[in-house]
Protein backbone atom coordinates (compact mmCIF):
# COMPACT_ATOMS: atom_id res chain seq x y z
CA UNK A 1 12.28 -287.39 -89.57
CA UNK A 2 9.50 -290.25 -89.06
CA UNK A 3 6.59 -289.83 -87.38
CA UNK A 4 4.29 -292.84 -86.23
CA UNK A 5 2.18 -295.07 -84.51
CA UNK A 6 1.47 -298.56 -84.16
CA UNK A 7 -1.42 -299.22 -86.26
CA UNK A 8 -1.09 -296.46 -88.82
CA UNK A 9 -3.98 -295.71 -91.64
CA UNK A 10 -1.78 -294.93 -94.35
CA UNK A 11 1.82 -293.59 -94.57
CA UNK A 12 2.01 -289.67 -95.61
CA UNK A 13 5.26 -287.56 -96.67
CA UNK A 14 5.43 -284.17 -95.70
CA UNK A 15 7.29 -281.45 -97.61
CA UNK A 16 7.92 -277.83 -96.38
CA UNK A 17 10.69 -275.54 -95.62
CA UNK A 18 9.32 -274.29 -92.71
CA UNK A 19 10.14 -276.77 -90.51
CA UNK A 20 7.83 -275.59 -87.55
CA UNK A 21 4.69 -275.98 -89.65
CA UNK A 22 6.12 -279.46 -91.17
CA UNK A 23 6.07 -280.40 -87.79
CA UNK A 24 2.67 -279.35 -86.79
CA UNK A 25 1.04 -281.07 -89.87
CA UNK A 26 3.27 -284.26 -88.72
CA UNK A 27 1.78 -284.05 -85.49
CA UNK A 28 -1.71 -283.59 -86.62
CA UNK A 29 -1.17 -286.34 -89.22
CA UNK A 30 0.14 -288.35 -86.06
CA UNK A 31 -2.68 -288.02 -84.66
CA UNK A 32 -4.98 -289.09 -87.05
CA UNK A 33 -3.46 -292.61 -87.27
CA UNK A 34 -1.12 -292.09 -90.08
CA UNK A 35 2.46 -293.02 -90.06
CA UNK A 36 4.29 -290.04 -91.30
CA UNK A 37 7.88 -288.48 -92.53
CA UNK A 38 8.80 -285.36 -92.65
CA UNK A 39 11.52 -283.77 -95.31
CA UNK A 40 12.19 -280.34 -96.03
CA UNK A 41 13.79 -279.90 -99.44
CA UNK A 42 13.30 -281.19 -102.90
CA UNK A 43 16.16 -283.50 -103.40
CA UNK A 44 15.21 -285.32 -100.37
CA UNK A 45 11.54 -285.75 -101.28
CA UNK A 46 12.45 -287.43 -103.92
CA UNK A 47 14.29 -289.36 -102.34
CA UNK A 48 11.71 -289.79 -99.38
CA UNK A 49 9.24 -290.68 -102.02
CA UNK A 50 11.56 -293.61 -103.12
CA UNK A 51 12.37 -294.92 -99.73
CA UNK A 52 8.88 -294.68 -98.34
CA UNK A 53 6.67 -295.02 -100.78
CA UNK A 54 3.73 -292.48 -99.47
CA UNK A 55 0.33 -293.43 -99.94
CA UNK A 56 0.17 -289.14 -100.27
CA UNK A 57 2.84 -286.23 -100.17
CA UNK A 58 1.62 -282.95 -98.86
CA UNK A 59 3.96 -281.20 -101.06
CA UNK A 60 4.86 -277.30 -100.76
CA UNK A 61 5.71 -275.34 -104.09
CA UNK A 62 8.41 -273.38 -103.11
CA UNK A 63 11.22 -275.54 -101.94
CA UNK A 64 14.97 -275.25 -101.68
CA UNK A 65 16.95 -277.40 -104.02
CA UNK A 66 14.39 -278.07 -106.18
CA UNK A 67 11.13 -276.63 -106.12
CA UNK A 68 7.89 -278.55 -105.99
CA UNK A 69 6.76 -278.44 -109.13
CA UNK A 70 9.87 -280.46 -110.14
CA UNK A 71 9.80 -282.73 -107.39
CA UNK A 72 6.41 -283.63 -108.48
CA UNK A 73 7.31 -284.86 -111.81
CA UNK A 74 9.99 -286.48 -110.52
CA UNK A 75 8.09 -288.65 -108.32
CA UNK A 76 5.45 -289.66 -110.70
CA UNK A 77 8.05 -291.40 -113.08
CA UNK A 78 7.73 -294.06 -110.24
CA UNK A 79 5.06 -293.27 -108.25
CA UNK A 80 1.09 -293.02 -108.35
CA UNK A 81 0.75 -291.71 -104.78
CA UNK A 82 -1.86 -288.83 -104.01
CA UNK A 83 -0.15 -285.31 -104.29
CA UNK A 84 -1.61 -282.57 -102.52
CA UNK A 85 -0.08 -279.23 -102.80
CA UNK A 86 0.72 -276.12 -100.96
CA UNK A 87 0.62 -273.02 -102.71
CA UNK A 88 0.68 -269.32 -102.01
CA UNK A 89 -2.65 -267.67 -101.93
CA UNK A 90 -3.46 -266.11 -105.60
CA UNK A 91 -0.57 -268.07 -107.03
CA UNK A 92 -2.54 -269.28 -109.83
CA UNK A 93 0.13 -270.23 -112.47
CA UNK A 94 2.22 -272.27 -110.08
CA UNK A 95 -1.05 -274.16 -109.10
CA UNK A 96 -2.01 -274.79 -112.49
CA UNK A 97 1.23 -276.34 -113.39
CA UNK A 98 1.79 -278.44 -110.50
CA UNK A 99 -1.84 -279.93 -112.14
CA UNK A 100 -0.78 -279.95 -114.86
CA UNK A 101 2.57 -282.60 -113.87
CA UNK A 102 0.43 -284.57 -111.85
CA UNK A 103 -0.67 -282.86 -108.16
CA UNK A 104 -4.20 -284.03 -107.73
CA UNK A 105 -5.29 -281.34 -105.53
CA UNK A 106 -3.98 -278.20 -103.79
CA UNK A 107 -4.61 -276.11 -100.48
CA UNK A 108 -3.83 -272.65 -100.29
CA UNK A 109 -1.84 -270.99 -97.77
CA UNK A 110 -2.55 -269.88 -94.94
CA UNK A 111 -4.49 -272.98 -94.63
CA UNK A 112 -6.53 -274.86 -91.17
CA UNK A 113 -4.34 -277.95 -90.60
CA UNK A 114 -7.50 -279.61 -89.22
CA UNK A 115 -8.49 -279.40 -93.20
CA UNK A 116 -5.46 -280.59 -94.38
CA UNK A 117 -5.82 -283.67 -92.33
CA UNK A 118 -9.49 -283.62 -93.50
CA UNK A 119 -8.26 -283.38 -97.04
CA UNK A 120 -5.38 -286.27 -97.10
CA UNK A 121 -8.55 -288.25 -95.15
CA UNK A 122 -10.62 -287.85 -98.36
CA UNK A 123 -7.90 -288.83 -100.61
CA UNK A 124 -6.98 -292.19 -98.31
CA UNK A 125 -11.09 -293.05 -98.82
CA UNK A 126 -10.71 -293.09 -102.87
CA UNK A 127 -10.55 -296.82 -104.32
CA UNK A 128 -7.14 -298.44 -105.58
CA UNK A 129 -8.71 -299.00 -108.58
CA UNK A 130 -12.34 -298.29 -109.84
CA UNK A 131 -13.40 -301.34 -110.63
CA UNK A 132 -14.20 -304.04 -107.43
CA UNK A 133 -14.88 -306.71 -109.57
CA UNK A 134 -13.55 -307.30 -113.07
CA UNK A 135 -15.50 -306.08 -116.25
CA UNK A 136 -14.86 -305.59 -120.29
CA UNK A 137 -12.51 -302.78 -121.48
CA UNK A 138 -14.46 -299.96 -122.79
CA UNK A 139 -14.10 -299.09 -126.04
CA UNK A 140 -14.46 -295.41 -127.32
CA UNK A 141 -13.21 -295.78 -130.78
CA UNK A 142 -9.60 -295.76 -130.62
CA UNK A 143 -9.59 -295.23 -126.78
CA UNK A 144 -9.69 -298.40 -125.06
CA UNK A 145 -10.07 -298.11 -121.07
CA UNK A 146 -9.04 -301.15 -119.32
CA UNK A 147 -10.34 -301.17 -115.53
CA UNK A 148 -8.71 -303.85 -114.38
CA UNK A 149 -5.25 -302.64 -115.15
CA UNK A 150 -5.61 -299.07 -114.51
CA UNK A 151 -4.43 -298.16 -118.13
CA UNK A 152 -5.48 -296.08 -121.10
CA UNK A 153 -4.60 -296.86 -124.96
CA UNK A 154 -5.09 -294.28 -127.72
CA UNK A 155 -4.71 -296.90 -131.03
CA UNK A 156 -3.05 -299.51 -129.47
CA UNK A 157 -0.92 -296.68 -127.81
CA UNK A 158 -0.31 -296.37 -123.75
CA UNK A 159 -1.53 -292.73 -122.52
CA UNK A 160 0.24 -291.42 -119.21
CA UNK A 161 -2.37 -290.71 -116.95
CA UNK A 162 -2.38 -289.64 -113.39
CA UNK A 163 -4.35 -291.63 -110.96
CA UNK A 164 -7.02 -288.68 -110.61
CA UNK A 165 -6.91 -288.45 -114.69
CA UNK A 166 -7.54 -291.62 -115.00
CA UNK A 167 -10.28 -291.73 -112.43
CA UNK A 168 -12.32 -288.78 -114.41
CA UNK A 169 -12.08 -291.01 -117.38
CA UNK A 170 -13.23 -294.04 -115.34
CA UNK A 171 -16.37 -291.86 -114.26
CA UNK A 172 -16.87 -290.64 -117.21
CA UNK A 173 -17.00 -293.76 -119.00
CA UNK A 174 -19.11 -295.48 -117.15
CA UNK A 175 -21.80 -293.65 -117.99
CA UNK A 176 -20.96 -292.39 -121.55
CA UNK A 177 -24.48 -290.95 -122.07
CA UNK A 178 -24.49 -289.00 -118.87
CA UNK A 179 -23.69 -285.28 -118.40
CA UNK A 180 -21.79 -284.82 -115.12
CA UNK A 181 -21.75 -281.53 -113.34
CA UNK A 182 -18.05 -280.32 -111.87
CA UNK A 183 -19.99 -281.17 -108.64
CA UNK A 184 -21.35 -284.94 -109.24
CA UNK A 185 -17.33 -285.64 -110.26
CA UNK A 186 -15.66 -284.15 -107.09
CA UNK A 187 -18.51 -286.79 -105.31
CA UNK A 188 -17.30 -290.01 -107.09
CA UNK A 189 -13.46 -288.90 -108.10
CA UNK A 190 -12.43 -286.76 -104.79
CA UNK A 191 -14.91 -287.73 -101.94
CA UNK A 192 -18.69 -286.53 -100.88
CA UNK A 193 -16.92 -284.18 -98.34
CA UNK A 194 -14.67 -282.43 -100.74
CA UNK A 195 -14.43 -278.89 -100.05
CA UNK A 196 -12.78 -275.94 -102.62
CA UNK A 197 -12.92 -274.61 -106.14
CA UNK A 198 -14.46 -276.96 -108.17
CA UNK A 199 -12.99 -275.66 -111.00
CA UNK A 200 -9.91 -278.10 -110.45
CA UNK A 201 -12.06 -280.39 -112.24
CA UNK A 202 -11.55 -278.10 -115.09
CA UNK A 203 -7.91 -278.25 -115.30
CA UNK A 204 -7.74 -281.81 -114.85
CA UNK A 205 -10.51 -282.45 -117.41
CA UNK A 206 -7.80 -280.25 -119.49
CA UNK A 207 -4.56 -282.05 -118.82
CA UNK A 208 -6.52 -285.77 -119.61
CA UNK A 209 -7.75 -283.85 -123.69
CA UNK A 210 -4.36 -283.30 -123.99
CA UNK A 211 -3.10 -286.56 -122.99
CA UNK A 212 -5.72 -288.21 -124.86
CA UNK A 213 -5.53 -286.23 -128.19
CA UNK A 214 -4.68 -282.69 -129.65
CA UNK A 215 -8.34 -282.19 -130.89
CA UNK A 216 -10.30 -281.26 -126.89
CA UNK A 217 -14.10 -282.59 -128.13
CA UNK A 218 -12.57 -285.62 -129.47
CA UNK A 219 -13.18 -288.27 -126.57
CA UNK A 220 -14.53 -285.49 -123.41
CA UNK A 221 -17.63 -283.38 -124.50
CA UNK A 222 -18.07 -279.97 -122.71
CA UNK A 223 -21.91 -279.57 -122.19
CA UNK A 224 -22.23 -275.32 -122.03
CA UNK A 225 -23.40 -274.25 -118.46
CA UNK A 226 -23.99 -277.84 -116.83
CA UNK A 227 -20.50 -280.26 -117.09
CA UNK A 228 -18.90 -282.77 -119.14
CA UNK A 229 -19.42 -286.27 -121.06
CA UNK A 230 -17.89 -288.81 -123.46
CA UNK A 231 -18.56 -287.89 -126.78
CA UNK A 232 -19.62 -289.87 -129.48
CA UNK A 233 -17.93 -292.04 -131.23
């Protein structure tokens, strides 16, 4: 089902089961100015996700067909849209892993719909890219981040990154000397406004070690009891 308006902020895809609440967060969405579609199990997100191309999906875990942790990694094989997710209150492990395959951020159920529509708003505000105007590749040894291009290279080597992955690095990066709090990162990554656990910086920090190499301190520094920084080369 599509939702819309004539001068829509951005288009969102909503995914949920429960097709009353689906169609409250539509209609909230609606309201807010954004063009939105509604879908209520996982082989039609993905499918949704191809046709529509969402600037975000507000995607629930537990779906019929498949579930959401599968539809996300589906989707970003072609897509770099925003994923926010829906999970079960205390349901750690399936939060974790949708992180882990690319959701940038979750809400917990039973959750305000007003702060859903506040959250997808603080998503739409994050840059395409991080750079506005073009600038030099930064070099960290064998990592190379190029700006422009919104791409990562471990020796000569593309690294998969998700958009908020690759944003941490960006922040990061540009200030290679600087220790950033969990706090200072949800301001420039997520948006001034951000509200929830902070530690979600920690997991993503997490999944972009991985990506970028088996040994954690190699490229991303943890500084004990204050945040994180590029280490030294």
């Amino acid at each position: 089902m599509n939702f819309g308006t004539g001068s829509s902020t951005g288009r969102v895809l909503v995914v949920d089961d429960e097709k009353p609440l689906a169609r409250m967060v539509a209609t909230y969405l609606e309201r807010a100015g954004y063009e939105v579609t509604t879908t209520h199990t996982g082989p039609d997100a993905v499918q949704a996700a191809r046709t529509h191309d969402p600037d975000v999906i507000v995607l629930d875990l537990g779906l019929p067909g498949l579930d959401g942790i599968e539809v996300c990694r589906r989707v970003r094989a072609f897509s770099e849209c925003y994923v926010l997710m829906l999970t079960a209150r205390g349901n750690e492990p399936d939060r974790l892993q949708g992180l882990a395959v690319g959701a940038d951020d979750y809400i917990t159920k039973p959750f305000s719909v007003r702060e859903l529509v506040a959250r997808v708003g603080a998503v739409m505000r994050r840059p395409r890219t991080t750079a506005t105007v073009p600038e030099p590749a930064r070099a960290f040894g064998p990592l190379v981040i190029d700006l422009v291009a919104h791409e990562a290279h471990v020796d000569g080597k593309p690294v998969g990154l998700t958009r908020t992955e690759f944003d941490l690095l960006a922040a990061l990066s540009g200030r290679p000397y600087q220790v950033f709090s969990r706090r200072q990162l949800i301001d420039i990554v997520w948006d001034p406004g951000w509200v929830g656990d902070e530690r979600l910086v920690d997991v993503h920090i997490g999944n972009l070690r991985r990506k970028l190499d088996e040994n954690p301190g190699r490229y991303v520094d943890t500084v004990r009891g204050v945040g994180y920084r590029m280490a030294e080369q």
